[in-house]
Protein backbone atom coordinates (compact mmCIF):
# COMPACT_ATOMS: atom_id res chain seq x y z
CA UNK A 1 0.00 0.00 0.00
CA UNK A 2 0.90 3.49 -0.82
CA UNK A 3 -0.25 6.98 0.26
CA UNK A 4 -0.42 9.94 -2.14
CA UNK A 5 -0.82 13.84 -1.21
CA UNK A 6 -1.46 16.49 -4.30
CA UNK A 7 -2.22 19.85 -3.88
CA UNK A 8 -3.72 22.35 -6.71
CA UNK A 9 -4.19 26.34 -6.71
CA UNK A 10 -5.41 28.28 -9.77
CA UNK A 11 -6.91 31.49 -9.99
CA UNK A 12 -10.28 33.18 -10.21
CA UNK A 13 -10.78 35.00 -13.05
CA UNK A 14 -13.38 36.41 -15.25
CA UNK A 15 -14.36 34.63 -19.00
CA UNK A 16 -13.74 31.16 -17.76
CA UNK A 17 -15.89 28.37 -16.89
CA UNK A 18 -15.32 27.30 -13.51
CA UNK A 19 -14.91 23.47 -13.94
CA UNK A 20 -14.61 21.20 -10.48
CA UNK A 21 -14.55 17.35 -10.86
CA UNK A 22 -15.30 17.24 -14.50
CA UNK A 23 -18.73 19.66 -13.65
CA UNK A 24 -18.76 22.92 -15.06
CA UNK A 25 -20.18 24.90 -11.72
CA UNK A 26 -22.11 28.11 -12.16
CA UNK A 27 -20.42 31.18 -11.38
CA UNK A 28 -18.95 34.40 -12.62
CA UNK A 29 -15.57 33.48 -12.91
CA UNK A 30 -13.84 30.48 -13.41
CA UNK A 31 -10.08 29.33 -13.11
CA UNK A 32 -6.90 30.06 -14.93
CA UNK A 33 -5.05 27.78 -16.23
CA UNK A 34 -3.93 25.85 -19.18
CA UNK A 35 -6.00 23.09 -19.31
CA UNK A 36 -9.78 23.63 -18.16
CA UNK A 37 -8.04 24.36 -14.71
CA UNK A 38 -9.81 21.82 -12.69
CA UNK A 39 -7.97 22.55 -9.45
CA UNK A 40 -9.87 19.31 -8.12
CA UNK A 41 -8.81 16.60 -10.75
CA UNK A 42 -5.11 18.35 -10.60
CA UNK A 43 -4.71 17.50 -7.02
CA UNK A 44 -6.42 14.31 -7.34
CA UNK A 45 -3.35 13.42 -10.30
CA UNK A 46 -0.65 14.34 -8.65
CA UNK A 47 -1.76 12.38 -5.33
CA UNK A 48 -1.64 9.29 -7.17
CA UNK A 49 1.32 10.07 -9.36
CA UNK A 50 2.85 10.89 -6.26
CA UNK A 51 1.91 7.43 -4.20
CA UNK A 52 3.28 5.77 -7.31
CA UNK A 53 6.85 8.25 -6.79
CA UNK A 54 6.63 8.66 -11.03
CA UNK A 55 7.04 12.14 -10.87
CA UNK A 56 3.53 15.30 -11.05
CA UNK A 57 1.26 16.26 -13.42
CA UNK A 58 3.75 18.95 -14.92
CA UNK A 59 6.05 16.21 -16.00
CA UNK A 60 3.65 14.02 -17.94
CA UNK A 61 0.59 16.69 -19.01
CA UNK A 62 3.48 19.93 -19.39
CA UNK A 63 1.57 23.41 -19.36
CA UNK A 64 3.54 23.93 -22.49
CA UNK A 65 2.15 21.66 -24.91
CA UNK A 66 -0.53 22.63 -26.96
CA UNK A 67 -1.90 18.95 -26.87
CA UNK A 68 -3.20 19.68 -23.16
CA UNK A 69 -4.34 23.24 -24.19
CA UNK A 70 -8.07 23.30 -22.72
CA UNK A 71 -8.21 19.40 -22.46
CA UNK A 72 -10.39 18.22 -19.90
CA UNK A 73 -8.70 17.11 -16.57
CA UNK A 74 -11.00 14.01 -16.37
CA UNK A 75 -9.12 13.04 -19.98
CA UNK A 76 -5.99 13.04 -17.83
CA UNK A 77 -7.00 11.38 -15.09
CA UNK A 78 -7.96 8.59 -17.08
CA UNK A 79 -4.35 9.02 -18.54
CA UNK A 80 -2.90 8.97 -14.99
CA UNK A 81 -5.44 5.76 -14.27
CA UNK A 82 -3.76 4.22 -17.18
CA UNK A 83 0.00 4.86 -16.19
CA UNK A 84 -0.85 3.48 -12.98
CA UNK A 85 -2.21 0.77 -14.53
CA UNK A 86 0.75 0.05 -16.82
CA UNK A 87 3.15 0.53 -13.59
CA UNK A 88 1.03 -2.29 -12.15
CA UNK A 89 -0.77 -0.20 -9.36
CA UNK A 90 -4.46 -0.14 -8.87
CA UNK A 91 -6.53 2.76 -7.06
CA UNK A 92 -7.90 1.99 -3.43
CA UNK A 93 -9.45 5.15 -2.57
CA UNK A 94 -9.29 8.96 -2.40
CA UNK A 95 -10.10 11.72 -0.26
CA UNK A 96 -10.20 15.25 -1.02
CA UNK A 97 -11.32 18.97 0.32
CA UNK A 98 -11.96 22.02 -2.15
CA UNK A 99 -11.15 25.10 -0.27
CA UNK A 100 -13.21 27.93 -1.46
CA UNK A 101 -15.37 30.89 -0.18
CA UNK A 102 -17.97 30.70 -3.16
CA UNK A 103 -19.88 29.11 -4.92
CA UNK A 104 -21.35 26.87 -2.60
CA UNK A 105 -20.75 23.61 -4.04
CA UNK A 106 -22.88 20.63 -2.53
CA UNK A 107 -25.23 20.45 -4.94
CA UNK A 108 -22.51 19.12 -6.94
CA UNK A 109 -20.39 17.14 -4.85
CA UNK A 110 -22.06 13.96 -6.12
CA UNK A 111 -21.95 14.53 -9.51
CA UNK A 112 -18.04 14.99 -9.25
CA UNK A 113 -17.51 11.88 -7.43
CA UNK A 114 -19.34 9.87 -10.19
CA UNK A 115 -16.84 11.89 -12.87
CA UNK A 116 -13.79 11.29 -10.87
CA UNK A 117 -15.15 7.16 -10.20
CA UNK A 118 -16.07 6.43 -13.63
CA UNK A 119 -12.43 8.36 -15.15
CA UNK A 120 -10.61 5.86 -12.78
CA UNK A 121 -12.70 2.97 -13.36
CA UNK A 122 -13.62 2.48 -9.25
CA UNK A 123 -16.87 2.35 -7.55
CA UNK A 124 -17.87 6.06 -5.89
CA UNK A 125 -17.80 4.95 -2.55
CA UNK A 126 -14.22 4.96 -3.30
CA UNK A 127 -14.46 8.41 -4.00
CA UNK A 128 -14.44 11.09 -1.45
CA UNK A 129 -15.02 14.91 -1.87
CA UNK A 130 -15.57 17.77 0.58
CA UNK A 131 -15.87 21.24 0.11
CA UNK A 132 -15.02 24.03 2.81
CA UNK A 133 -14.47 27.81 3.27
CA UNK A 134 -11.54 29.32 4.67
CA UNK A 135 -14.03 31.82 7.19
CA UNK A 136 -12.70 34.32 4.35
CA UNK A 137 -9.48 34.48 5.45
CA UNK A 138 -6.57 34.60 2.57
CA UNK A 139 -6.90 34.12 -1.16
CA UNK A 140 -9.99 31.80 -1.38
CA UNK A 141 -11.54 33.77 1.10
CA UNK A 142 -11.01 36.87 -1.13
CA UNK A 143 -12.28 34.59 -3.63
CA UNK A 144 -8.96 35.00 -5.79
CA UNK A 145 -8.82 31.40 -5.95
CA UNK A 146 -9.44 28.10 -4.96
CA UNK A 147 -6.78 24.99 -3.45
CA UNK A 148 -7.62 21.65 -3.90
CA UNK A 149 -6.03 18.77 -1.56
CA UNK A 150 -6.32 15.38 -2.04
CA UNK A 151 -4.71 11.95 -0.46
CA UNK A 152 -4.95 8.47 -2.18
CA UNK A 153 -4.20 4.38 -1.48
CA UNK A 154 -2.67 2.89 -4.12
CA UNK A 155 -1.74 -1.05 -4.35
């Protein structure tokens, strides 16, 4: 067994979508980033890249290349389930917290556990994600941005 930590922060900015978990979330702004900037799935890939010790998600999905250039994060975590699966590891579980101030994100929760399950090819139960303010204190209080942490098993 192996444990995995990732942590993701983008930016809030204006003429984005704001995508969490593969669901694209109402609000005014969304996140910056190179891909569609899911803060959620980012954390989530380097957690199990991490467990695995085969280096982050800059190494194999570079911010660079045009290839990844507003690809969907759930299309690379089903890249990262499949270099797991190819370094003969299998996914056990994960656990995860979205730090934010707004939007209010329950309503969605389940819907991104059902993305994030069916990209890695694991039952939901498997699949745990929690959403919390910071009591407006620092950046995703100011709702400048929002972190992402996640731990994983891997076997």
């Amino acid at each position: 067994m192996r444990i995995g930590y990732g942590e993701d922060t983008h930016r809030l900015v204006e003429g984005r979508e704001l995508v969490l978990g593969g669901v694209n979330v109402p609000f005014e702004m969304g996140l910056l980033g190179h891909s569609d900037a899911d803060v959620l799935v980012h954390a989530m890939i380097d957690a199990l890249l991490g467990a695995a010790a085969l280096d982050d998600i800059g190494t194999h999905f570079p911010d660079n290349d045009m290839q990844y250039k507003g690809i969907s994060s759930i299309e690379l975590l089903k890249q990262t389930r499949e270099i797991l699966k190819n370094n003969g590891y299998s996914i056990v579980n994960l656990d995860s917290t979205i730090i934010c101030q707004k939007p209010k994100l329950r309503e969605y929760i389940y819907s991104m556990r059902e993305n994030i399950a069916n990209a890695l090819e694991i039952p939901v139960e498997d699949v745990s994600v929690k959403a919390s303010t910071s009591e407006r204190l620092g950046f995703e209080g100011r709702s400048e941005g929002i972190t992402a942490r996640c731990v994983c098993l891997i076997k």
